[in-house]
N, C-alpha and C. Protein backbone atom coordinates (compact mmCIF):
# COMPACT_ATOMS: atom_id res chain seq x y z
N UNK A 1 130.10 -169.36 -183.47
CA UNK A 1 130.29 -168.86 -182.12
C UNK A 1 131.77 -168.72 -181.80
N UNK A 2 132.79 -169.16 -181.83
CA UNK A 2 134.20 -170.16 -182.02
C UNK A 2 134.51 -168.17 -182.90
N UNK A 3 134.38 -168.40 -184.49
CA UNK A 3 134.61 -167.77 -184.72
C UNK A 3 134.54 -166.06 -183.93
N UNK A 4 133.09 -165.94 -183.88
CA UNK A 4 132.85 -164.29 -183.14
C UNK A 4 133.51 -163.99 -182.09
N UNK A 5 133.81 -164.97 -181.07
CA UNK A 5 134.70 -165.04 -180.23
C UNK A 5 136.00 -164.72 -180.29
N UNK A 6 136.56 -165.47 -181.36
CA UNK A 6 137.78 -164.90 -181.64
C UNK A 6 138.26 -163.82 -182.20
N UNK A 7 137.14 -162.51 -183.21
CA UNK A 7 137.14 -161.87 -183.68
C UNK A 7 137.02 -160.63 -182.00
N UNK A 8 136.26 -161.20 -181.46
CA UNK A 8 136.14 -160.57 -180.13
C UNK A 8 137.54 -160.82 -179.04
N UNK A 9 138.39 -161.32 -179.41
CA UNK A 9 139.56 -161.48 -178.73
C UNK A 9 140.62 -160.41 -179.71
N UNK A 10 140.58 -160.76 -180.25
CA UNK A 10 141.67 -160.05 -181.19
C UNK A 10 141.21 -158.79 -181.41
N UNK A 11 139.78 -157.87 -181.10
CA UNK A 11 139.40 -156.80 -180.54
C UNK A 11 139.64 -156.28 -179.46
N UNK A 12 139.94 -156.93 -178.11
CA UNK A 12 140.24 -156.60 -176.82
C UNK A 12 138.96 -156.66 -176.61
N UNK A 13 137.83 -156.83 -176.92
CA UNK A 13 136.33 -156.83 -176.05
C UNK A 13 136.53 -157.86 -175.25
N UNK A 14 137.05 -159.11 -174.84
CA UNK A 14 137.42 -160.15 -173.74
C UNK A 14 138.60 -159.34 -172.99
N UNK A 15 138.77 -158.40 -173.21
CA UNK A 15 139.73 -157.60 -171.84
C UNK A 15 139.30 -157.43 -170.33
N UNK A 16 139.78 -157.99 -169.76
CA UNK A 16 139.08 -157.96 -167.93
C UNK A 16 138.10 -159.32 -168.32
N UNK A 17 137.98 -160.13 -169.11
CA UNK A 17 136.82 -161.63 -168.99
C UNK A 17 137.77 -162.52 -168.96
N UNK A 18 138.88 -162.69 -168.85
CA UNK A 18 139.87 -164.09 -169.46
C UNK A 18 140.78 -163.92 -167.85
N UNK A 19 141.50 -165.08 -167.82
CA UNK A 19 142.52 -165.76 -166.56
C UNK A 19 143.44 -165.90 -167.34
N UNK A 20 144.80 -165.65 -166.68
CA UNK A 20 145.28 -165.94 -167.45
C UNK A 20 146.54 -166.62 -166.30
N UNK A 21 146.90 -167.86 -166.77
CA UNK A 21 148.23 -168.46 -165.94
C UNK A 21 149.71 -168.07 -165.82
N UNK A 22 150.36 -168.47 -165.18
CA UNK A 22 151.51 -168.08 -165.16
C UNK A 22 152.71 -168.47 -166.38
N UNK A 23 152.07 -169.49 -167.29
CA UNK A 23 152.78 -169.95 -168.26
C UNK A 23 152.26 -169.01 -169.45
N UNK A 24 151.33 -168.39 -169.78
CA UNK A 24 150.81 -167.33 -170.80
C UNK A 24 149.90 -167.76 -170.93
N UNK A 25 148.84 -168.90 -170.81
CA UNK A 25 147.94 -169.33 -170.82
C UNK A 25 146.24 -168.45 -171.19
N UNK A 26 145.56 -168.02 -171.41
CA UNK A 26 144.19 -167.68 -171.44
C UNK A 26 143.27 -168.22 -171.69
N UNK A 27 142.18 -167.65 -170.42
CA UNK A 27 141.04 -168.89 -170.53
C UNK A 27 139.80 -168.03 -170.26
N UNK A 28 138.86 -168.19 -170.88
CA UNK A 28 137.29 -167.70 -170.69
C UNK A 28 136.74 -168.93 -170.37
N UNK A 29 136.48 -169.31 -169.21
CA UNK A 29 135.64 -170.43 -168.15
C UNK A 29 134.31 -170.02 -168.30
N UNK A 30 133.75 -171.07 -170.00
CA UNK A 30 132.21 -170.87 -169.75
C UNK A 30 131.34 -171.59 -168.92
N UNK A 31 131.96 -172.62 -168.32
CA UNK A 31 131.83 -173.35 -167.54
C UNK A 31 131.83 -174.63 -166.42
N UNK A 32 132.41 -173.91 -165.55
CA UNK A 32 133.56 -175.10 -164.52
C UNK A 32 133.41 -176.37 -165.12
N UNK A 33 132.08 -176.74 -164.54
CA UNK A 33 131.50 -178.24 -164.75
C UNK A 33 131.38 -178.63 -163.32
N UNK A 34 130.41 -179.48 -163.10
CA UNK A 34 130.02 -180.15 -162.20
C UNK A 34 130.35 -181.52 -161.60
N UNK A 35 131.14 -182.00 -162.42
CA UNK A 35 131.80 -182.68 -162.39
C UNK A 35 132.92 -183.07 -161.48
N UNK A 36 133.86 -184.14 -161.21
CA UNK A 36 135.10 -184.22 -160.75
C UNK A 36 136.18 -183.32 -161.54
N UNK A 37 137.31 -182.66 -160.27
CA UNK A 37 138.36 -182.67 -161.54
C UNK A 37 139.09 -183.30 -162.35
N UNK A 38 139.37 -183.17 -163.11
CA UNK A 38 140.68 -183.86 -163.83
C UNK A 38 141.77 -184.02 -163.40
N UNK A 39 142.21 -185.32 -163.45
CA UNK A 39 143.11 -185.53 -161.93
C UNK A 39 144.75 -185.93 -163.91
N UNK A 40 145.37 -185.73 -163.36
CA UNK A 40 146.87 -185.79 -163.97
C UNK A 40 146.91 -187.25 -164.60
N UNK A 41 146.65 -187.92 -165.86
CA UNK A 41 147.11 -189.24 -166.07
C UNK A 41 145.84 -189.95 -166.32
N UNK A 42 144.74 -189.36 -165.85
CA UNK A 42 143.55 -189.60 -166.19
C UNK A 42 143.18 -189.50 -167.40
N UNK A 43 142.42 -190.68 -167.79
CA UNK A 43 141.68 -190.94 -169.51
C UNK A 43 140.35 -190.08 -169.12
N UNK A 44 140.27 -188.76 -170.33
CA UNK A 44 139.33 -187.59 -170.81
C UNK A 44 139.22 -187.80 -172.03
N UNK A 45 137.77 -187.77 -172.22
CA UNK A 45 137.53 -187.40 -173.62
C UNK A 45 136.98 -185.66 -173.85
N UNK A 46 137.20 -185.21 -174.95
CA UNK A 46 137.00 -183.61 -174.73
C UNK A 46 136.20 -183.72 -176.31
N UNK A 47 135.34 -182.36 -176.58
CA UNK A 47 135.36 -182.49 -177.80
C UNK A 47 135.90 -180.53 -177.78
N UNK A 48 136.29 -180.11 -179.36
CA UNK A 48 137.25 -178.98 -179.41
C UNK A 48 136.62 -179.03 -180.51
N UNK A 49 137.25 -177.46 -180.69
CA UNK A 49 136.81 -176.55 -182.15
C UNK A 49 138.04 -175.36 -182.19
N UNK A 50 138.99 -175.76 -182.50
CA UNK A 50 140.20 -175.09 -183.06
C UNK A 50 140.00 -173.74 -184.25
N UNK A 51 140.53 -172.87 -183.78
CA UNK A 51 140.56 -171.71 -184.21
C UNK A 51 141.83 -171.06 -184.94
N UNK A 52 142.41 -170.13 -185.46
CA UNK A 52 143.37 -169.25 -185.63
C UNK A 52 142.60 -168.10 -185.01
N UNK A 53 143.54 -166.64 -184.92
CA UNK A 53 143.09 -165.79 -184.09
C UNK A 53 142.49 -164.85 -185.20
N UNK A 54 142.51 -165.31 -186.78
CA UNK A 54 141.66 -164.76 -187.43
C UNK A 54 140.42 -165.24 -187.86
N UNK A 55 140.12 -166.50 -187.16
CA UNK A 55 138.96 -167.10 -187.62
C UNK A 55 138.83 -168.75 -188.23
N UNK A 56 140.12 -168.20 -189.15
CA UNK A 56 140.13 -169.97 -189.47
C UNK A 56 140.59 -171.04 -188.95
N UNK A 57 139.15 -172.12 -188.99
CA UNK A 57 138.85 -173.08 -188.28
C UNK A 57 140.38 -174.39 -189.02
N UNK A 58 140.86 -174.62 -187.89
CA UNK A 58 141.67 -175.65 -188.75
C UNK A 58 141.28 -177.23 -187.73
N UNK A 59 140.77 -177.53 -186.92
CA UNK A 59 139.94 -178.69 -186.48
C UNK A 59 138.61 -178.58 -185.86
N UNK A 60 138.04 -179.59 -185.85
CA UNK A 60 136.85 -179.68 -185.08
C UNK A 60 136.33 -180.99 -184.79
N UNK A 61 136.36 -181.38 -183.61
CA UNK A 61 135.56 -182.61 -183.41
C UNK A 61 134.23 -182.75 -183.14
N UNK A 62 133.66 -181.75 -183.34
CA UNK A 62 132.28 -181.81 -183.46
C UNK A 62 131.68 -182.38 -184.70
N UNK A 63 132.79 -181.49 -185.69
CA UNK A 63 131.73 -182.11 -187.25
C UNK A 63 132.09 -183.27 -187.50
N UNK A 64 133.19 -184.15 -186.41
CA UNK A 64 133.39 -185.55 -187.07
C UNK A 64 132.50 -186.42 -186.02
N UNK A 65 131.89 -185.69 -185.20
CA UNK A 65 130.88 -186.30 -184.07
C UNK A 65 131.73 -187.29 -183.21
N UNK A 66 132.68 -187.06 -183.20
CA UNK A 66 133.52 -188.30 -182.14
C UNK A 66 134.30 -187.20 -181.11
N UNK A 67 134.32 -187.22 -180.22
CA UNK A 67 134.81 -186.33 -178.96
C UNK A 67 136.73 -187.38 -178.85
N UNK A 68 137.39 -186.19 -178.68
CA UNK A 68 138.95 -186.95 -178.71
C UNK A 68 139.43 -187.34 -177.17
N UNK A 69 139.64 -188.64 -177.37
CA UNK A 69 140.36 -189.04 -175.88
C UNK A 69 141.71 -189.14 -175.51
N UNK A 70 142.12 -188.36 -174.43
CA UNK A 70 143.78 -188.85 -174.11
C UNK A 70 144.17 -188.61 -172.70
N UNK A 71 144.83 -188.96 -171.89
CA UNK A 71 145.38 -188.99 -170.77
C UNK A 71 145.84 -187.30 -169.91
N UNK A 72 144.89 -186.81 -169.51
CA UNK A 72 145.16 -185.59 -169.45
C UNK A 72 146.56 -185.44 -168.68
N UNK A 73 147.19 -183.83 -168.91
CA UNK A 73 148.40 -183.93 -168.17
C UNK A 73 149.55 -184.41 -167.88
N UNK A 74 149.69 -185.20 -168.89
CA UNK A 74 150.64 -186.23 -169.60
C UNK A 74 151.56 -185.39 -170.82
N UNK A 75 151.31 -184.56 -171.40
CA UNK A 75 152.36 -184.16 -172.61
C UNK A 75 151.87 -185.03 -173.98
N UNK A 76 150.77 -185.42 -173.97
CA UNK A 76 150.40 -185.85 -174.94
C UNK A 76 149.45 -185.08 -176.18
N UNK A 77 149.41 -184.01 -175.42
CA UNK A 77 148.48 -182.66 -176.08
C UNK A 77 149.50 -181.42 -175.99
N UNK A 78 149.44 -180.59 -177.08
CA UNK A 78 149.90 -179.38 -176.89
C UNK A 78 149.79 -178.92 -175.13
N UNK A 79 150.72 -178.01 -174.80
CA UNK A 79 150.97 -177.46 -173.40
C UNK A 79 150.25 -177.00 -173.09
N UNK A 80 149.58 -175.85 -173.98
CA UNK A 80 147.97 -175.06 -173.48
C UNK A 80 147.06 -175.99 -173.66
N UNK A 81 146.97 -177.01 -174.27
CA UNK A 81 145.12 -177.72 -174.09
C UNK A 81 145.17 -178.53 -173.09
N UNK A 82 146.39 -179.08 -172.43
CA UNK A 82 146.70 -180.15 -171.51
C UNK A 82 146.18 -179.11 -170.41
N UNK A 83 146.84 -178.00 -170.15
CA UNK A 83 146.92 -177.08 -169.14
C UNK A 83 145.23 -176.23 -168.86
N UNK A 84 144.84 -176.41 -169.77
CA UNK A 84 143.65 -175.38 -169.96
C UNK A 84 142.63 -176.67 -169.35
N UNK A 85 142.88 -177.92 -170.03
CA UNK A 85 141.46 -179.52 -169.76
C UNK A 85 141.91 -179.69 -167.73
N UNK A 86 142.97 -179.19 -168.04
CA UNK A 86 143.46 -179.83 -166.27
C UNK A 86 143.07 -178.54 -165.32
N UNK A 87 142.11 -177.91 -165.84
CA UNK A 87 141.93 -176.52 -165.08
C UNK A 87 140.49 -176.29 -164.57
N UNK A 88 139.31 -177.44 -165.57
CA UNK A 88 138.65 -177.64 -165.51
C UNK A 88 137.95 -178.88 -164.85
N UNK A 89 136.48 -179.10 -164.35
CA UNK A 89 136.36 -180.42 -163.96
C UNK A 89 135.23 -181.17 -165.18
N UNK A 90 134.58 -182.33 -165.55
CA UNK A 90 134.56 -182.92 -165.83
C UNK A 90 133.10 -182.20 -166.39
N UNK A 91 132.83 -181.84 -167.33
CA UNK A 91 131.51 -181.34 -168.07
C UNK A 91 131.61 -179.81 -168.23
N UNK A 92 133.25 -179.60 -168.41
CA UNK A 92 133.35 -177.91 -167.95
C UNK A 92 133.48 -177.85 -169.48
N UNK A 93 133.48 -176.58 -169.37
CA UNK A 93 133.48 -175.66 -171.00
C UNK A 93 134.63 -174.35 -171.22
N UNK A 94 135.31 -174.11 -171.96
CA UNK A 94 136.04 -173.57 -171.86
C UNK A 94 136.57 -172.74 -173.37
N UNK A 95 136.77 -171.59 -173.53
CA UNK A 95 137.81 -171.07 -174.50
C UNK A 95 139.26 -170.83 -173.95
N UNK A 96 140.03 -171.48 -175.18
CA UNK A 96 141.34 -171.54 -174.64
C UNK A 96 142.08 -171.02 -175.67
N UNK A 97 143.31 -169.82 -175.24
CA UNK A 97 143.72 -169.12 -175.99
C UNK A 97 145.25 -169.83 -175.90
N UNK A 98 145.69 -169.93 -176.31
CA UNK A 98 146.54 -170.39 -176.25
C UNK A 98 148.22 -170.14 -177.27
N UNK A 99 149.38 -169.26 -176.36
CA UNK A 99 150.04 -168.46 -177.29
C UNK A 99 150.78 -169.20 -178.12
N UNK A 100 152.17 -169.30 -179.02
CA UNK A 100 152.86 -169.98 -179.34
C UNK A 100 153.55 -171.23 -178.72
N UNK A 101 154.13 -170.54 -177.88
CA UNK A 101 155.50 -171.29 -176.93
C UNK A 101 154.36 -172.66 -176.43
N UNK A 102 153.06 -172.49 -176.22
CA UNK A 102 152.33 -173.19 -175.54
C UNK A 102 151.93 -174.45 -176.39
N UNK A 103 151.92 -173.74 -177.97
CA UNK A 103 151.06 -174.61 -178.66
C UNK A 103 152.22 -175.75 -180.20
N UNK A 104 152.23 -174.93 -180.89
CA UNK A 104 153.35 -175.66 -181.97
C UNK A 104 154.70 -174.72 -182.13
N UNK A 105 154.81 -173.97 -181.43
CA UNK A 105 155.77 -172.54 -181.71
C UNK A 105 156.22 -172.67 -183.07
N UNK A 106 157.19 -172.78 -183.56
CA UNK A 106 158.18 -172.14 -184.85
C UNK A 106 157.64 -173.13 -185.80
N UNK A 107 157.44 -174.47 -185.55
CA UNK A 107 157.01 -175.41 -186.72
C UNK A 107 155.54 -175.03 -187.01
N UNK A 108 155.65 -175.58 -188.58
CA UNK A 108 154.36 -175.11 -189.61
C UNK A 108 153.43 -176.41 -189.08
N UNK A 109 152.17 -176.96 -188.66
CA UNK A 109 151.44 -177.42 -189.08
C UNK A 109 150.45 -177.92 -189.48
N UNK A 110 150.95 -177.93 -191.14
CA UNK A 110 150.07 -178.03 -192.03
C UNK A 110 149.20 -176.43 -192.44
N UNK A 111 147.70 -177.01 -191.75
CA UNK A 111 147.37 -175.35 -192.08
C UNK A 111 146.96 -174.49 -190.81
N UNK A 112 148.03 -174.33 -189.95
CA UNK A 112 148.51 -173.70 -189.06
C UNK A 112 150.11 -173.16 -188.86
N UNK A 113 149.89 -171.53 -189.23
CA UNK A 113 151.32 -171.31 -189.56
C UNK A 113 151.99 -171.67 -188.35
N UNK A 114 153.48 -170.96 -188.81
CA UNK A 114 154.65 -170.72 -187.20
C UNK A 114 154.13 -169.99 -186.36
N UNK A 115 154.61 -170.06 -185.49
CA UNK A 115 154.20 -168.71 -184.32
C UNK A 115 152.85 -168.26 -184.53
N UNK A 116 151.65 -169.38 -184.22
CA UNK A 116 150.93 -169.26 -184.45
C UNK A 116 149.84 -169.06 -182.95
N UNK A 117 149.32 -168.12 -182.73
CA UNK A 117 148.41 -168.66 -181.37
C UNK A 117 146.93 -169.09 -182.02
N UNK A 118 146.84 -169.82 -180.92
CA UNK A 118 145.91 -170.74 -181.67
C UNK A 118 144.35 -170.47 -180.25
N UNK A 119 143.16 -170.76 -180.87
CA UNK A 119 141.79 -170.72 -179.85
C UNK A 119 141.13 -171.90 -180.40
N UNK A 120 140.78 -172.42 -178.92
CA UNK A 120 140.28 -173.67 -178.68
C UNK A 120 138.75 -173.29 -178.09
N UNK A 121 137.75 -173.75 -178.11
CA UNK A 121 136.69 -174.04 -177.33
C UNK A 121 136.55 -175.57 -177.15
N UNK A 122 136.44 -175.80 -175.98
CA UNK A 122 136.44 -177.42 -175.86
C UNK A 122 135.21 -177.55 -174.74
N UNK A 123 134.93 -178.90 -174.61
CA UNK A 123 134.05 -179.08 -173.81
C UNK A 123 134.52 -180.46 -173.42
N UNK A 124 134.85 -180.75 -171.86
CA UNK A 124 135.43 -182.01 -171.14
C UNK A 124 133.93 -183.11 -170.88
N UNK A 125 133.77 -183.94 -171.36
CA UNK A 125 132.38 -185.30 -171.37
C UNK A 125 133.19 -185.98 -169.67
């Protein structure tokens, strides 16, 4: 799903479906959540499925079945996933596009090149 999506981004078929912030941010809101929001400093657990914008998957916390926890809004996450989890409230769903400057810009890593934009689907527990 993760994948087709992204093949569908890098098509322009998500043209006129995505938000996009004032920092470069993009987001397809599959779903707010019902939840509280995510308040700044607050312990979230999320689970994610990391993308490249050609497809390849370079994380996933789904297949390790453990959902990742950290202090939202804090700088403890790349700029777009901090920005994208703090946009949402608490059971929300989300694809998050997320450009360079936002994510690792010029550094390699691992198996995620430089200047890399990167797509997230996450889901906030």
């Amino acid at each position: 799903m993760v994948k087709a999506t992204a093949a569908d981004y890098k098509s322009g078929k998500l043209n006129g479906k995505l938000t996009s912030t004032p920092s470069g941010l993009k987001m397809l809101v599959v779903e707010q959540g019902s939840g509280a929001a995510i308040t700044r400093g607050e312990q979230i657990k999320t689970h994610y499925y990391g993308v490249l914008t050609n497809g390849t998957m370079f994380d996933n916390s789904f297949e390790r079945g453990q959902a990742l926890p950290f202090p939202a809004g804090v700088g403890q996450m790349i700029q777009g996933f901090d920005e994208g989890a703090m946009k949402l409230n608490h059971g929300g769903k989300a694809y998050l596009f997320i450009p360079p400057q936002l994510g690792y810009g010029d550094r390699d890593q691992g198996t995620i090149p430089p200047n890399s934009e990167l797509i997230f689907y996450i889901e906030l527990l």
